[in-house]
Protein backbone atom coordinates (compact mmCIF):
# COMPACT_ATOMS: atom_id res chain seq x y z
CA UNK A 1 0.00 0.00 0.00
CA UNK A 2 1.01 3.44 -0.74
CA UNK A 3 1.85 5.92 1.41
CA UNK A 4 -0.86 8.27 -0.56
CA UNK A 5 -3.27 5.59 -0.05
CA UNK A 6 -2.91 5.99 3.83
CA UNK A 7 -3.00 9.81 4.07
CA UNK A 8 -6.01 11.23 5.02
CA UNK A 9 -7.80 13.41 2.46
CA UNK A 10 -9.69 17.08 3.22
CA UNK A 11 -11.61 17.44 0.32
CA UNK A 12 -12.32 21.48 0.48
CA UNK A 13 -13.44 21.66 -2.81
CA UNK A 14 -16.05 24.62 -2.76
CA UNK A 15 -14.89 26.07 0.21
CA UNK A 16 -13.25 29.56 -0.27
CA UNK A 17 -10.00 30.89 1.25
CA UNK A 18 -9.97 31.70 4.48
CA UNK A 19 -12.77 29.11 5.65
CA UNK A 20 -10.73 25.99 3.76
CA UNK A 21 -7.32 27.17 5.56
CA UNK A 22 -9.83 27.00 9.01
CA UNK A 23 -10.89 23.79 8.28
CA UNK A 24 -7.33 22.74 7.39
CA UNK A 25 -5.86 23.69 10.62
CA UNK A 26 -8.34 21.94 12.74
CA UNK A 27 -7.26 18.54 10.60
CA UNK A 28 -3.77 19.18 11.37
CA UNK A 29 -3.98 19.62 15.04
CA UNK A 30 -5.62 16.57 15.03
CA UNK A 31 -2.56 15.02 13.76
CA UNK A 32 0.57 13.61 15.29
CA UNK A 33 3.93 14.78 14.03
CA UNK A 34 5.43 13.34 11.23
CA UNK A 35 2.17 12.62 9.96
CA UNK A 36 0.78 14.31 6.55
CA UNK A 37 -2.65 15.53 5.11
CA UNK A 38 -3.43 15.99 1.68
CA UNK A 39 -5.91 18.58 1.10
CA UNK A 40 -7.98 18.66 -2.68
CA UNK A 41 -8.92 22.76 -3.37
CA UNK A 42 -10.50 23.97 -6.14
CA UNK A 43 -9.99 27.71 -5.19
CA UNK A 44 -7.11 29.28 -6.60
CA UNK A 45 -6.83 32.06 -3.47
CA UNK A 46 -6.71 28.74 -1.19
CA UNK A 47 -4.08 27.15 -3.10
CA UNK A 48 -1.69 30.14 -2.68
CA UNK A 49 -2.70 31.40 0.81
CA UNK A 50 -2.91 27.67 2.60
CA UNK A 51 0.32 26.62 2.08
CA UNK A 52 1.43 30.09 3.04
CA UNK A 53 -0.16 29.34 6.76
CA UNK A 54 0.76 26.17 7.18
CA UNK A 55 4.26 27.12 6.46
CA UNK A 56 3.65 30.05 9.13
CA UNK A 57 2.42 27.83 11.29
CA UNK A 58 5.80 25.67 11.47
CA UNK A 59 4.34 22.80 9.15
CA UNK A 60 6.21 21.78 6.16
CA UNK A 61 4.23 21.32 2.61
CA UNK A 62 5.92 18.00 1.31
CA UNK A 63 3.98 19.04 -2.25
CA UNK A 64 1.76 20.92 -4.40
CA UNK A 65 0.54 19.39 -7.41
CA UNK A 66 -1.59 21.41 -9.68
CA UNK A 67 -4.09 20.44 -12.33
CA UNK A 68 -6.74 22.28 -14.36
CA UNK A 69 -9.08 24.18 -11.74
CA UNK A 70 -7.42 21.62 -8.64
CA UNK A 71 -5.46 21.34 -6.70
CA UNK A 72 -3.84 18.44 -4.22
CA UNK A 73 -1.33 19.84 -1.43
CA UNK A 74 0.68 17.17 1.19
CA UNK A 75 1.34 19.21 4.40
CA UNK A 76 3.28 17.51 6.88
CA UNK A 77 2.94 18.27 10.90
């Protein structure tokens, strides 16, 4: 099994910047360090400004991958 298989997902498609970054903080405090998250956006301000945070916020973003109108970003406690 994959390691991407075993990540949790936050699917925050529909939810606009700063609500998704909200929501995404709550998932990571719920998580144990070392451990990652991938969240799926669809809100271009969110995909910019969340890894922003989380990087503020002493988390590391292990990846951002980019597609048409989504997005899919690995942030690591």
């Amino acid at each position: 099994m994959s390691a991407e298989a075993t990540r949790p997902l936050l699917d925050l498609r529909g939810i606009k910047c700063p609500l998704s970054w909200a929501r995404a903080k709550l998932a990571l405090e719920t998580l144990s360090r070392g451990q990652e998250v991938d969240l799926l956006l669809d809100d271009a301000q969110g995909a910019r400004d969340v890894p922003r945070a989380a990087e503020a916020e002493g988390h590391h973003v292990a990846r951002v991958i980019a597609e048409p109108g989504l997005w899919r970003i690995t942030i690591e406690v």
